[in-house]
Protein backbone atom coordinates (compact mmCIF):
# COMPACT_ATOMS: atom_id res chain seq x y z
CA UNK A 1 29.00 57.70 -1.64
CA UNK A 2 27.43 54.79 -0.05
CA UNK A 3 27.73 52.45 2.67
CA UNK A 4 28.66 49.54 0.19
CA UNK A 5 31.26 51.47 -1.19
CA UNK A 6 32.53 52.52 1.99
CA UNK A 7 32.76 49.17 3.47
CA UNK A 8 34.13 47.51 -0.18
CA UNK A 9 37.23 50.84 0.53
CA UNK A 10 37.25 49.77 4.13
CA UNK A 11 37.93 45.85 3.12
CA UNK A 12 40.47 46.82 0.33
CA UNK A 13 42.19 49.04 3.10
CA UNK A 14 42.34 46.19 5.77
CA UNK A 15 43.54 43.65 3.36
CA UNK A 16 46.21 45.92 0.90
CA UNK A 17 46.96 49.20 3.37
CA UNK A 18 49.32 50.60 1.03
CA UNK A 19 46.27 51.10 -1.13
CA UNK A 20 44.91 53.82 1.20
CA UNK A 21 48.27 55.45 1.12
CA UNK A 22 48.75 58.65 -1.22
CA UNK A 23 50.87 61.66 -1.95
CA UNK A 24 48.77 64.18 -3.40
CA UNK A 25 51.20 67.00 -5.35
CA UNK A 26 49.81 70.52 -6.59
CA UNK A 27 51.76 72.37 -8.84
CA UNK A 28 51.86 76.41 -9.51
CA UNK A 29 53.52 78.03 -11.89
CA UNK A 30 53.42 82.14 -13.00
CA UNK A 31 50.92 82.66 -16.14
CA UNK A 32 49.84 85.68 -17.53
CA UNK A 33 51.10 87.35 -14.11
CA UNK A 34 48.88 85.00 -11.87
CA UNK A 35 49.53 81.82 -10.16
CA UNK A 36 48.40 78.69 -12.76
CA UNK A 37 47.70 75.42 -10.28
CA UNK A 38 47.29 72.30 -11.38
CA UNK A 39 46.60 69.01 -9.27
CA UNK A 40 46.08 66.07 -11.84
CA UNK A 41 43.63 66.96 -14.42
CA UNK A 42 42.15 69.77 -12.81
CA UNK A 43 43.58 73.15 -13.04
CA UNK A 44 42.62 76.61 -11.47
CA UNK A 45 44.43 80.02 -10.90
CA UNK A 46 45.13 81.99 -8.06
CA UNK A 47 45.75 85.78 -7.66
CA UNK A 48 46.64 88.50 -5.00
CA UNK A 49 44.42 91.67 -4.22
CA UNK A 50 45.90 94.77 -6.81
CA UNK A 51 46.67 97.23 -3.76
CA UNK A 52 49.57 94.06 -2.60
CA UNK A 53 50.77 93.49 -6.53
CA UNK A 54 48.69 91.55 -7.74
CA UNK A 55 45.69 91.75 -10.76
CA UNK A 56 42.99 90.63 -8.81
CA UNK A 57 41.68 88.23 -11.05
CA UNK A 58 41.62 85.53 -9.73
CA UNK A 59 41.07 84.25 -5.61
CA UNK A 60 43.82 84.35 -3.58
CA UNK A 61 45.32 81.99 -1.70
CA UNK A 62 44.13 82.29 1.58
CA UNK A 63 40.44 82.43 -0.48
CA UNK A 64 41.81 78.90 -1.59
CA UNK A 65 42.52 77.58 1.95
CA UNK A 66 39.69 78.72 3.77
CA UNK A 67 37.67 76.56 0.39
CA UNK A 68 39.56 73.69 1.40
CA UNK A 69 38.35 74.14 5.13
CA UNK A 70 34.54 74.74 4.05
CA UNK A 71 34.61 72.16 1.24
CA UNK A 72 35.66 69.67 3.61
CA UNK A 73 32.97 70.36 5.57
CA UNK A 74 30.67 69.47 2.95
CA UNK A 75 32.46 66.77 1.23
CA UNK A 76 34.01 65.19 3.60
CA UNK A 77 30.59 64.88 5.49
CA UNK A 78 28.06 64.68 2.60
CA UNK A 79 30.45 62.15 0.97
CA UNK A 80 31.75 59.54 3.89
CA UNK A 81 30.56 60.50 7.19
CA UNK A 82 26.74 60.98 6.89
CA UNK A 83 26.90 57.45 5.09
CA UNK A 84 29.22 55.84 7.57
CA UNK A 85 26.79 57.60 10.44
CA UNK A 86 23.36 56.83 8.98
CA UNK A 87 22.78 60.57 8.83
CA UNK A 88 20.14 61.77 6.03
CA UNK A 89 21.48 64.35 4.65
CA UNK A 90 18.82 67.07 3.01
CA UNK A 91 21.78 69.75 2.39
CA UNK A 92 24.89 71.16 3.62
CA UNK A 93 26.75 74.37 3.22
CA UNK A 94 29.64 75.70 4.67
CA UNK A 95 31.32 79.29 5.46
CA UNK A 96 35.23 79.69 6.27
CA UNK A 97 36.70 83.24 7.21
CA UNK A 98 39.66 84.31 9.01
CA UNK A 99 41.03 87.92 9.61
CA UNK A 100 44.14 89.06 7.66
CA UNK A 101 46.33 92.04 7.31
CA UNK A 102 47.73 92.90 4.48
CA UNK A 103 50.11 95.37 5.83
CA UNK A 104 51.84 91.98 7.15
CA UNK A 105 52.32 90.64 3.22
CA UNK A 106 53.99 93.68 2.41
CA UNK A 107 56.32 93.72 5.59
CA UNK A 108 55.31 96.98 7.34
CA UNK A 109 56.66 96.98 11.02
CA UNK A 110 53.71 95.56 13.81
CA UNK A 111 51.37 93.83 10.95
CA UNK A 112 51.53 90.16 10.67
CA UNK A 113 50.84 88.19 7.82
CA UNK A 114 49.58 85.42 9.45
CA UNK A 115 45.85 84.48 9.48
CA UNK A 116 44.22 85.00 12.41
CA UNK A 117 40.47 84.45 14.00
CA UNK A 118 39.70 81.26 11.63
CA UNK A 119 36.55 79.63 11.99
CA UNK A 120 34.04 77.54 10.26
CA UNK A 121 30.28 77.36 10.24
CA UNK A 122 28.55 74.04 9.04
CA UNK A 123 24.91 73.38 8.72
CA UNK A 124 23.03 70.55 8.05
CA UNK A 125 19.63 70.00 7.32
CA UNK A 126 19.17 66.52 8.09
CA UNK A 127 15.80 65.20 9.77
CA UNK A 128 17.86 63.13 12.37
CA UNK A 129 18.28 63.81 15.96
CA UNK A 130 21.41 65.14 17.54
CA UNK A 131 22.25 61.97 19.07
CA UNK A 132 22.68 60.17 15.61
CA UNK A 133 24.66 63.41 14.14
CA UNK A 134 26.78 64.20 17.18
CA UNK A 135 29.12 61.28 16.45
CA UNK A 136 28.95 61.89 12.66
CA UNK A 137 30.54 65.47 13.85
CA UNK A 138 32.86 64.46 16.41
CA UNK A 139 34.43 61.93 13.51
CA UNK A 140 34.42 65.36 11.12
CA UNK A 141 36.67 66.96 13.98
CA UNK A 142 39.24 63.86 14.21
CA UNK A 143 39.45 62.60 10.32
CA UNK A 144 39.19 66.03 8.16
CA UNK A 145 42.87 66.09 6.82
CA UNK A 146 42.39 69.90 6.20
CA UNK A 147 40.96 70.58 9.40
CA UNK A 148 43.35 68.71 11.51
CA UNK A 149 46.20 70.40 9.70
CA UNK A 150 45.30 73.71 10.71
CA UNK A 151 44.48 72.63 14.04
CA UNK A 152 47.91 70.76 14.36
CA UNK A 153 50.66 72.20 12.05
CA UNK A 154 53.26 70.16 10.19
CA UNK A 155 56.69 71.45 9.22
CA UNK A 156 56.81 72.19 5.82
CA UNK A 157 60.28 71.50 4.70
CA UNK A 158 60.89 74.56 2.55
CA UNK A 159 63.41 73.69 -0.75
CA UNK A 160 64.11 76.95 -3.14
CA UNK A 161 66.58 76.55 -6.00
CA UNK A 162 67.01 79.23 -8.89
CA UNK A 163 66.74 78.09 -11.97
């Protein structure tokens, strides 16, 4: 992205605010015994490991989160920040992991299912100083959406209906 079109966004946004505004809806559904997602036009498929259930074909969902973490941290920077910063950016990558048990999934007694240990690695090759990308990074760590909602959990209201 570049500056122009950042600031053109940033005008639109100041002068028509609901045109920032969005509610962004995934969809899953079972196919061929794995979860089918779509968001829009894009569609992918998640799975669970075979020794829980599932066939294994496919990554599961906590694969799918930790991607949203790490591809934030490339997007998200690559994209918006670096421009908004004045960082040069030469390449960025990414790593998210977590520890899991899978006992927990299952419901064996003492094993939790929730993630645990998350973290995320960024580098950036950029020839600029750390006083230019410092800022760039400390906007990462208060605007990432994906970040800041693991950080800071939401209720999810939770709706089941059989059909």
């Amino acid at each position: 992205m570049t500056t122009a079109t950042i600031s053109d966004a940033e005008s639109k946004f100041h002068s028509d605010p609901a045109s920032a505004r969005g509610n962004p809806t995934v969809t899953a559904t079972l196919s061929d015994g794995r979860a089918h997602i779509t968001a829009g036009s894009f569609s992918w498929e998640a799975d669970l490991p075979g020794v829980i259930g599932g066939t294994n074909a496919a990554p599961s969902p906590t694969a799918y989160l930790l991607g949203a973490l790490a591809g934030c941290g490339v997007a998200f920077l690559a994209d918006t920040l670096a421009p908004q910063f004045d960082v040069r950016i030469d390449g960025i990558s990414a790593t998210a992991r977590c520890s899991t048990d899978l006992r927990g999934l299952i419901g064996m007694d003492g094993a939790s299912p929730e993630l645990g240990d998350v973290e995320l690695t960024i580098e950036v090759k950029t020839p600029d100083p750390d006083w230019k990308t410092a800022p760039m990074f400390d906007a990462w760590r208060q605007r990432c959406p994906i970040y800041l909602a693991l950080l800071k959990p939401r209720s999810v209201e939770l709706v089941t209906r059989l059909a």
